[in-house]
N, C-alpha and C. Protein backbone atom coordinates (compact mmCIF):
# COMPACT_ATOMS: atom_id res chain seq x y z
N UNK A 1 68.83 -21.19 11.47
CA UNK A 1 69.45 -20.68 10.26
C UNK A 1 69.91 -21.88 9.42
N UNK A 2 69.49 -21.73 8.17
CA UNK A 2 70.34 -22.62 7.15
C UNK A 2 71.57 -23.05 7.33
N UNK A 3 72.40 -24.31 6.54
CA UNK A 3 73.52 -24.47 6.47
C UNK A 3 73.83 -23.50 5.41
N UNK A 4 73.65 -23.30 4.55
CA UNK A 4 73.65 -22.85 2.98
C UNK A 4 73.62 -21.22 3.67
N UNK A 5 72.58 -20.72 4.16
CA UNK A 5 72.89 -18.96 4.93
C UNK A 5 74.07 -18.96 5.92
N UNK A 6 74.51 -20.08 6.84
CA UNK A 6 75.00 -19.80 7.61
C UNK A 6 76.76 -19.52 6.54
N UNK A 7 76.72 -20.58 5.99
CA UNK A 7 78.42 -20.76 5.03
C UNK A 7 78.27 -19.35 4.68
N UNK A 8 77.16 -18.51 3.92
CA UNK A 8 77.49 -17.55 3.09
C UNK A 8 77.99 -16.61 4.02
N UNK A 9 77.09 -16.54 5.54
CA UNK A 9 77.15 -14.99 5.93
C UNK A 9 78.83 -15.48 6.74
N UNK A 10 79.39 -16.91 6.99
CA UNK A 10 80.69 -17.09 7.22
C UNK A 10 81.66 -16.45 5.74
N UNK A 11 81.38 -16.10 5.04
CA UNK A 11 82.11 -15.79 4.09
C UNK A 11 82.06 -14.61 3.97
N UNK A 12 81.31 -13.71 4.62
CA UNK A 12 80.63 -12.69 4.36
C UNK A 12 80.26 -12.24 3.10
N UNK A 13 79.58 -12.80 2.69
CA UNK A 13 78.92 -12.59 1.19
C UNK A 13 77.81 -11.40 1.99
N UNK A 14 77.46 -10.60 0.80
CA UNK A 14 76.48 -9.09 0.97
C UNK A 14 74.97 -9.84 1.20
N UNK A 15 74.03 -9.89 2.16
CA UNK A 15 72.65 -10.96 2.23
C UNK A 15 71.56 -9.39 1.72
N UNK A 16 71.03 -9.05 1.24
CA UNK A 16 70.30 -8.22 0.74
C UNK A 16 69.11 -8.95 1.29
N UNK A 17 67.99 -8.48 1.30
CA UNK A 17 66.69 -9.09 1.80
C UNK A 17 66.34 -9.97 0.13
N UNK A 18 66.31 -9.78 -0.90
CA UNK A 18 66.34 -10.35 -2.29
C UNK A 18 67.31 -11.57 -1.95
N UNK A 19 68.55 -11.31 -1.68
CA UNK A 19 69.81 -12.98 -1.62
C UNK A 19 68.74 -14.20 -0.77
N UNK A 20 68.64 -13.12 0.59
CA UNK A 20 68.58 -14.02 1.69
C UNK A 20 67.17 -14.81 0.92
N UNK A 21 66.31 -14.10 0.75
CA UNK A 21 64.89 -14.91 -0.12
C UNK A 21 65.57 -16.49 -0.66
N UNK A 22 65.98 -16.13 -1.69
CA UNK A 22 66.57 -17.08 -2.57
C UNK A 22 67.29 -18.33 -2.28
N UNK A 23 68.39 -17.89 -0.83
CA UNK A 23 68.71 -18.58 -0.21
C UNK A 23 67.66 -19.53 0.42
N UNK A 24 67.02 -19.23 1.12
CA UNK A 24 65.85 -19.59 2.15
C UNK A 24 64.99 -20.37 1.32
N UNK A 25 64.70 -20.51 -0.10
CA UNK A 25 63.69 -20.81 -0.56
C UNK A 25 64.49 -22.63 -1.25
N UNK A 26 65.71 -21.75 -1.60
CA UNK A 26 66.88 -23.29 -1.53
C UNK A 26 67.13 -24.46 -0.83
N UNK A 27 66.66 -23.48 0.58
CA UNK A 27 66.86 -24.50 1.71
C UNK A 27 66.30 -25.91 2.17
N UNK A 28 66.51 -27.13 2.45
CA UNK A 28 66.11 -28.21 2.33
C UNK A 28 67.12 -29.40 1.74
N UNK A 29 66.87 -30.65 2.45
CA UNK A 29 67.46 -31.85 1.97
C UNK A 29 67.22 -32.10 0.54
N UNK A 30 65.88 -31.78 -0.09
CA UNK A 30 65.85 -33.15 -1.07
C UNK A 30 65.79 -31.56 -2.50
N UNK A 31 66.28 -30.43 -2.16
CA UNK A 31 65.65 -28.88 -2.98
C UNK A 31 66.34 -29.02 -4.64
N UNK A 32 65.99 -29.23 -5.74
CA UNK A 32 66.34 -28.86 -6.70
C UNK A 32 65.50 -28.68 -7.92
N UNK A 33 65.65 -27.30 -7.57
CA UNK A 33 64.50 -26.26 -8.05
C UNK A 33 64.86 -25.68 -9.40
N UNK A 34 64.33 -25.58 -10.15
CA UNK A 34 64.65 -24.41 -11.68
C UNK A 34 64.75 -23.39 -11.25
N UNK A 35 65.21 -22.54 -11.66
CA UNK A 35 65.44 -21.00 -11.36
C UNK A 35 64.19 -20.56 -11.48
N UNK A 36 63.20 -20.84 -12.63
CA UNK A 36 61.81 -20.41 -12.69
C UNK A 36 60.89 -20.80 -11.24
N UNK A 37 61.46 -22.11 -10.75
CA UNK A 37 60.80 -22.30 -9.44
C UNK A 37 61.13 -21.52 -8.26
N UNK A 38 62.61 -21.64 -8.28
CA UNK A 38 62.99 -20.26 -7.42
C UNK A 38 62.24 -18.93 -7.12
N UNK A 39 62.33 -18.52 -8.43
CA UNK A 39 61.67 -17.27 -8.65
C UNK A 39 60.32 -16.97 -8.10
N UNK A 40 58.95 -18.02 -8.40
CA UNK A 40 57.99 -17.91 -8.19
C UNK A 40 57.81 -18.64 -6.59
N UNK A 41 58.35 -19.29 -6.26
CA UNK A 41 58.59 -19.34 -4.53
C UNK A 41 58.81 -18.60 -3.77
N UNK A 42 60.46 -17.85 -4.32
CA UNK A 42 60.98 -16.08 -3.81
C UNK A 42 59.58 -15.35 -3.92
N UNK A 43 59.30 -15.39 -4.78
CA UNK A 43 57.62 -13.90 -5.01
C UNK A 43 57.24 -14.05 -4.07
N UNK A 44 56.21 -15.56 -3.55
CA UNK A 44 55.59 -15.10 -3.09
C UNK A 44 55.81 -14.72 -1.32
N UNK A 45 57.19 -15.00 -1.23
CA UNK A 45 57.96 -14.32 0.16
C UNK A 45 58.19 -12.92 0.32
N UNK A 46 58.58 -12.44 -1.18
CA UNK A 46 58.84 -11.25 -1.68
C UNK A 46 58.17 -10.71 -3.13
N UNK A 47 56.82 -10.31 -3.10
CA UNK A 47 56.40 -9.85 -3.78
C UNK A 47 57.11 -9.37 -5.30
N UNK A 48 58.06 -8.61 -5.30
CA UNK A 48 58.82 -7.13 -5.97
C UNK A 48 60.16 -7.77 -6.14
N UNK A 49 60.77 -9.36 -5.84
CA UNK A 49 61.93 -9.83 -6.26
C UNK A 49 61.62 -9.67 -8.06
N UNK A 50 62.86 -9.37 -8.99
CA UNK A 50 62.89 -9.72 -10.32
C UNK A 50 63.50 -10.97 -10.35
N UNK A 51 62.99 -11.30 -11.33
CA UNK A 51 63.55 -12.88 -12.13
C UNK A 51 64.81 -12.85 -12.55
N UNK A 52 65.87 -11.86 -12.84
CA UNK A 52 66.96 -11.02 -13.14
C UNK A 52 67.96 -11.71 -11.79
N UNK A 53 67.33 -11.02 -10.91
CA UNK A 53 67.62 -10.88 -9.21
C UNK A 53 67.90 -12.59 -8.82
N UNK A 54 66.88 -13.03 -9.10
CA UNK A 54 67.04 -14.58 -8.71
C UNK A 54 68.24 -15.36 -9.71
N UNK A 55 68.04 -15.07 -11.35
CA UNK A 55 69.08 -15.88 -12.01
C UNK A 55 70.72 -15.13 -11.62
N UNK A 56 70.83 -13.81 -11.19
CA UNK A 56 71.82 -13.09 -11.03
C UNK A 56 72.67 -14.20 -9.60
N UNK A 57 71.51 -14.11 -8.66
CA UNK A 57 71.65 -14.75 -7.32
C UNK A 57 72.62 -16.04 -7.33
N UNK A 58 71.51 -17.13 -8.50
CA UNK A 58 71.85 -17.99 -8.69
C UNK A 58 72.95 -18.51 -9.23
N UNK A 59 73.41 -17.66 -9.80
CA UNK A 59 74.59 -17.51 -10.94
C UNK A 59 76.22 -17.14 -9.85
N UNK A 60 75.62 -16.28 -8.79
CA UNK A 60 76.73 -16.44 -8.12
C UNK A 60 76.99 -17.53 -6.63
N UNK A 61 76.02 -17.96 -6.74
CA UNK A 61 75.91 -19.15 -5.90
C UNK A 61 76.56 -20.46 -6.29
N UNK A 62 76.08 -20.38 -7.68
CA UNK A 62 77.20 -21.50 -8.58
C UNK A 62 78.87 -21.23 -8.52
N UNK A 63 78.82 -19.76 -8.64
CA UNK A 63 80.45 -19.70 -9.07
C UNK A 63 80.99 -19.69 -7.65
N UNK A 64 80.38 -19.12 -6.20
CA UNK A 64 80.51 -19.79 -4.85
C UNK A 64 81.06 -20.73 -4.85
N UNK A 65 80.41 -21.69 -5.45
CA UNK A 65 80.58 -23.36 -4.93
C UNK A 65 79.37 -23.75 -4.11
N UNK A 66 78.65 -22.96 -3.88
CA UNK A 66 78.13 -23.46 -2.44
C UNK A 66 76.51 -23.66 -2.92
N UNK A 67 76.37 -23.68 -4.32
CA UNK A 67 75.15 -24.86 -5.35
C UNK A 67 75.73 -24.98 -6.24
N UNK A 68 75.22 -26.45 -6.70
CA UNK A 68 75.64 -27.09 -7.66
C UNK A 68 74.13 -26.92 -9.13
N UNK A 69 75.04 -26.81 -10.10
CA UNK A 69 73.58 -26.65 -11.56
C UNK A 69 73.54 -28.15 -11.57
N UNK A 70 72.62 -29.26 -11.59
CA UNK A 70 72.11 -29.96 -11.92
C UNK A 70 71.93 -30.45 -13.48
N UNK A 71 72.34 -30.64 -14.17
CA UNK A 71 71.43 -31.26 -15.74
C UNK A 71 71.14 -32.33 -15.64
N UNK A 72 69.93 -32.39 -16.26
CA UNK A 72 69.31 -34.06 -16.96
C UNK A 72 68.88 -33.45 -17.94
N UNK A 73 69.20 -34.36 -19.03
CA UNK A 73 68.53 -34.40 -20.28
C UNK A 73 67.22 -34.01 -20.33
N UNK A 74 67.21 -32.93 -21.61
CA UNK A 74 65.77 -32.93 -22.06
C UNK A 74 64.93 -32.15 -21.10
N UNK A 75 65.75 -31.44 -19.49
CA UNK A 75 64.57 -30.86 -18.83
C UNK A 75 65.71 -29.45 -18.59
N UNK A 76 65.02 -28.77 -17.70
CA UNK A 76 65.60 -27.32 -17.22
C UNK A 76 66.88 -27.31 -16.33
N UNK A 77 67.66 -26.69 -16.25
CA UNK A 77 68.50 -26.84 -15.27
C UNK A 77 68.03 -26.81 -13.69
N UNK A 78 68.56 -27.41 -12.77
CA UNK A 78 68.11 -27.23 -11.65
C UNK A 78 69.34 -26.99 -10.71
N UNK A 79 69.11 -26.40 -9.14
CA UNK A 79 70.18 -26.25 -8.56
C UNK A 79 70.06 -26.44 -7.42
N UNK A 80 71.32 -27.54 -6.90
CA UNK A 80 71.26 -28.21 -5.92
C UNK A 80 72.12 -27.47 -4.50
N UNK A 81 71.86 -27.00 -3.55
CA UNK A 81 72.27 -26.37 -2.46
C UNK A 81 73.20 -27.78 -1.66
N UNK A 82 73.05 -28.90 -1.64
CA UNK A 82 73.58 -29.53 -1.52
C UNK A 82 75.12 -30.15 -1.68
N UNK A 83 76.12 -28.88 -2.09
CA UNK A 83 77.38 -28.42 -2.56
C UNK A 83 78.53 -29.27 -2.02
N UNK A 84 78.37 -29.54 -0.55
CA UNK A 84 79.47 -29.78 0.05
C UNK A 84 79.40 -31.18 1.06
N UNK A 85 78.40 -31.88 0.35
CA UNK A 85 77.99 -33.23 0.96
C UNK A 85 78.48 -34.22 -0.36
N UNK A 86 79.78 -35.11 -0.75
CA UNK A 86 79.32 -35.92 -1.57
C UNK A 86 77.80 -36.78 -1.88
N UNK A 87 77.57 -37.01 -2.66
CA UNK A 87 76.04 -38.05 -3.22
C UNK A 87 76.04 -38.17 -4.62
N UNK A 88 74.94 -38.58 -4.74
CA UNK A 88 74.68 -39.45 -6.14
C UNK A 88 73.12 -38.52 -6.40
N UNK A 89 72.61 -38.63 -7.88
CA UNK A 89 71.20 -38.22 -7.84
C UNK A 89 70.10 -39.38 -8.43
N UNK A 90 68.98 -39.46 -7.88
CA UNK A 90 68.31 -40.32 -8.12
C UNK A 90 67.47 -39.61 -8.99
N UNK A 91 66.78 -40.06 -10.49
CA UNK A 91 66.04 -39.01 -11.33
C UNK A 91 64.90 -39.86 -11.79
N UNK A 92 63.92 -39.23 -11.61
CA UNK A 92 62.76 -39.89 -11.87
C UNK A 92 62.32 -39.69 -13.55
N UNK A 93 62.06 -40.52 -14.54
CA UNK A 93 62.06 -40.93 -15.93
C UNK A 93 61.05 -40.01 -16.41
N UNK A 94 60.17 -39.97 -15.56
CA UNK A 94 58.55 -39.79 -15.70
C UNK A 94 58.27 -38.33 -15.37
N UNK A 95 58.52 -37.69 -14.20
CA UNK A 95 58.26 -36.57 -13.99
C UNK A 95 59.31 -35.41 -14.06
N UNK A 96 60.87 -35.87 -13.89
CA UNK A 96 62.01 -35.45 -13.85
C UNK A 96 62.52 -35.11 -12.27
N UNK A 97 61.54 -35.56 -11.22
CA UNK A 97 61.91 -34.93 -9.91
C UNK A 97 63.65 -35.76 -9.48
N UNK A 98 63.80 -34.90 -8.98
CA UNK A 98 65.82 -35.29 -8.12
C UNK A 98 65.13 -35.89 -7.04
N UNK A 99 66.27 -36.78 -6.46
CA UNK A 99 66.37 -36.40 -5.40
C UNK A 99 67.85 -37.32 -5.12
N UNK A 100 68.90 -36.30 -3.57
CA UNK A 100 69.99 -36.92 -3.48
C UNK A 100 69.69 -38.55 -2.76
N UNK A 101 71.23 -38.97 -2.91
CA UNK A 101 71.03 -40.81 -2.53
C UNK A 101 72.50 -40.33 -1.91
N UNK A 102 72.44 -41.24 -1.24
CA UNK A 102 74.35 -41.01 -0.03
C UNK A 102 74.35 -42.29 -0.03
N UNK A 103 74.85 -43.17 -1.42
CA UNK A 103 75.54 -44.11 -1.20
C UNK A 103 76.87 -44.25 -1.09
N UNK A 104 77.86 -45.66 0.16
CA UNK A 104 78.98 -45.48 0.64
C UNK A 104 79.38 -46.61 -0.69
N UNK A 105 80.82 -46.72 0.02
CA UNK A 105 81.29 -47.46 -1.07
C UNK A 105 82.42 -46.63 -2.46
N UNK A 106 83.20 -46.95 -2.88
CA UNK A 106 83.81 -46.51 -3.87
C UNK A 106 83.53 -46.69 -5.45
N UNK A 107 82.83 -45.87 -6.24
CA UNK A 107 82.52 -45.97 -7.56
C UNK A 107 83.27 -47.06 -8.20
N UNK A 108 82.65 -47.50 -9.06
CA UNK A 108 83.48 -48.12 -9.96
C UNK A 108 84.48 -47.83 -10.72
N UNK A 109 86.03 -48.26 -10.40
CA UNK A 109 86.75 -47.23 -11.24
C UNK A 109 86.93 -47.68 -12.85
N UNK A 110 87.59 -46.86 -13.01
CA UNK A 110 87.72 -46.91 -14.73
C UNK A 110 89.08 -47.43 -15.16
N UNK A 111 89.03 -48.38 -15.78
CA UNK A 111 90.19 -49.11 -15.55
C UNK A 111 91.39 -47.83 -16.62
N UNK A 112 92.39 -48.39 -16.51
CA UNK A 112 93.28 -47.46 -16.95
C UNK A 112 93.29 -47.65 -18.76
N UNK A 113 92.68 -48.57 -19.74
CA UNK A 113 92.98 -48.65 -20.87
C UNK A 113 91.52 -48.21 -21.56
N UNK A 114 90.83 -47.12 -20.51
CA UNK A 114 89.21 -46.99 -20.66
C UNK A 114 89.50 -45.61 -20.62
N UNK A 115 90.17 -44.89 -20.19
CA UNK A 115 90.65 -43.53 -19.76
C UNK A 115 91.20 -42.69 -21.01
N UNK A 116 91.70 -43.20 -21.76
CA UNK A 116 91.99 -42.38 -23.21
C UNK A 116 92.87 -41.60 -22.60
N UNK A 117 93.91 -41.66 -21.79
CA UNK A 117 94.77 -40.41 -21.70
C UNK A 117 94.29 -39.40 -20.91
N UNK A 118 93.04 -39.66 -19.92
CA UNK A 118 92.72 -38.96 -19.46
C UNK A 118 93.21 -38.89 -18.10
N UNK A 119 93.03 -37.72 -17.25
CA UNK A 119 93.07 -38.00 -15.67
C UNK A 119 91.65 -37.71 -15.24
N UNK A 120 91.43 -38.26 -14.47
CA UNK A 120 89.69 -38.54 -14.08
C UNK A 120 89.87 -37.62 -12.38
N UNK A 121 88.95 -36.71 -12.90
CA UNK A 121 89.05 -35.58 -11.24
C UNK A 121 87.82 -36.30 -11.04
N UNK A 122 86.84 -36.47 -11.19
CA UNK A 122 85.30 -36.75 -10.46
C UNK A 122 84.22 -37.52 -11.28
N UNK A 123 83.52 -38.55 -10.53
CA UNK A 123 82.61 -39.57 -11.00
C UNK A 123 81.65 -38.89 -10.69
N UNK A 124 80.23 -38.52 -11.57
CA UNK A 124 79.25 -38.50 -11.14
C UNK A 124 78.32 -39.60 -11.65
N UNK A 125 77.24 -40.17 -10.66
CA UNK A 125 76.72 -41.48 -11.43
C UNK A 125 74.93 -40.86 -11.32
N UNK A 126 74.16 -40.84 -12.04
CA UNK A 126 73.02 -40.62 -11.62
C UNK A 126 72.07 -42.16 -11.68
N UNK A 127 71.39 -42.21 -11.02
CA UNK A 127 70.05 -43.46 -10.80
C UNK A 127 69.45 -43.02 -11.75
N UNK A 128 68.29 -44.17 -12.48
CA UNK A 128 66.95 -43.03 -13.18
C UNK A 128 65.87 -44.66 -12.81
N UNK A 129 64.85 -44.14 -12.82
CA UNK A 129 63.89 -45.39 -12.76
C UNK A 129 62.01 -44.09 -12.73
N UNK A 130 61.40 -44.77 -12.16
CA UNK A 130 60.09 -44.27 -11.76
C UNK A 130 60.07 -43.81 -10.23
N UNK A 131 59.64 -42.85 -9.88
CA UNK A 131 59.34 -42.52 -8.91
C UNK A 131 57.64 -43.20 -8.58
N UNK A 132 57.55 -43.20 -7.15
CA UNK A 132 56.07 -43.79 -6.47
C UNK A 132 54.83 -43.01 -7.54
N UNK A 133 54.85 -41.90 -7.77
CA UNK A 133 53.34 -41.29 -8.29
C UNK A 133 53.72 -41.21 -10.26
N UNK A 134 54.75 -41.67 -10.38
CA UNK A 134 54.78 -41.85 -11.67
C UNK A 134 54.52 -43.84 -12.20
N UNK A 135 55.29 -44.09 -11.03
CA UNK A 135 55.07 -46.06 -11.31
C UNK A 135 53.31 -46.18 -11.12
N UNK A 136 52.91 -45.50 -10.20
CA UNK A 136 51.33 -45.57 -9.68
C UNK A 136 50.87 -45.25 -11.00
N UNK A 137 51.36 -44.65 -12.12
CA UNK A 137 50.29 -43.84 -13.07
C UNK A 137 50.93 -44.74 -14.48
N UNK A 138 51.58 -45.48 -14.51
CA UNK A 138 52.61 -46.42 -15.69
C UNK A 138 51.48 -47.64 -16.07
N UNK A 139 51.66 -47.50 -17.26
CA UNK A 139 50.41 -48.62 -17.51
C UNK A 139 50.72 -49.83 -17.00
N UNK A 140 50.29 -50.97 -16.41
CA UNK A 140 50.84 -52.11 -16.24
C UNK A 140 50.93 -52.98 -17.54
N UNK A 141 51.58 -54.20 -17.16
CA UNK A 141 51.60 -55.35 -18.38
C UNK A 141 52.00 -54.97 -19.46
């Protein structure tokens, strides 16, 4: 069983044969999927899932806690099941693929005359560069 199924059915969240899909299709280290990917993954586990069903799913999985929505610029939202592990995301320039990085160490902080009056709850830092099948396809020179 999933980490991600096991937390929910500890919470007792309702698993409908439609949730559990969705869940299951989430599942994985490196998973951050569009809801449109979701969807057409769920199908073909479950024929008769709606696209409704999956963004509904997804939507309360976010307000859970237990996935995170993803943004990068310029592409679709994606959502990371990966909720309750600090990390970093590594984003590829070229194709847009994620994937998490678990670097240790303490962020760089922000010095206090950089802060504007702010209080700072959370750093997120993302990587971006080329991934292997996008550098392979980059013109050289």
């Amino acid at each position: 069983m999933s980490d991600l199924l096991e937390r929910l059915r500890g919470r007792g969240w309702r698993m409908t044969s439609q949730r559990r899909v969705v869940v299951e299709v989430l599942d994985g280290d490196h998973v951050h999927l569009t809801a449109d990917e979701v969807h057409a993954r769920a199908a073909q586990r479950l024929p008769e899932i709606a696209r409704a069903t999956v963004y509904n799913t997804l939507g309360e999985l976010v307000s859970l806690g237990e996935v995170v929505e993803v943004s990068v610029e310029g592409r679709s939202k994606r959502f990371d099941p990966n909720a309750h592990q600090p990390h970093q995301h590594l984003v590829c320039s070229g194709c847009g693929i994620i994937r998490d990085v678990h670097v240790t160490g303490t962020p760089a902080a922000l010095p206090p005359e950089e802060r504007f009056g702010f209080t700072v709850s959370e750093v997120q830092i993302t990587y971006r560069g080329l991934c292997p099948s996008c550098a392979a396809d980059a013109p050289q020179g």
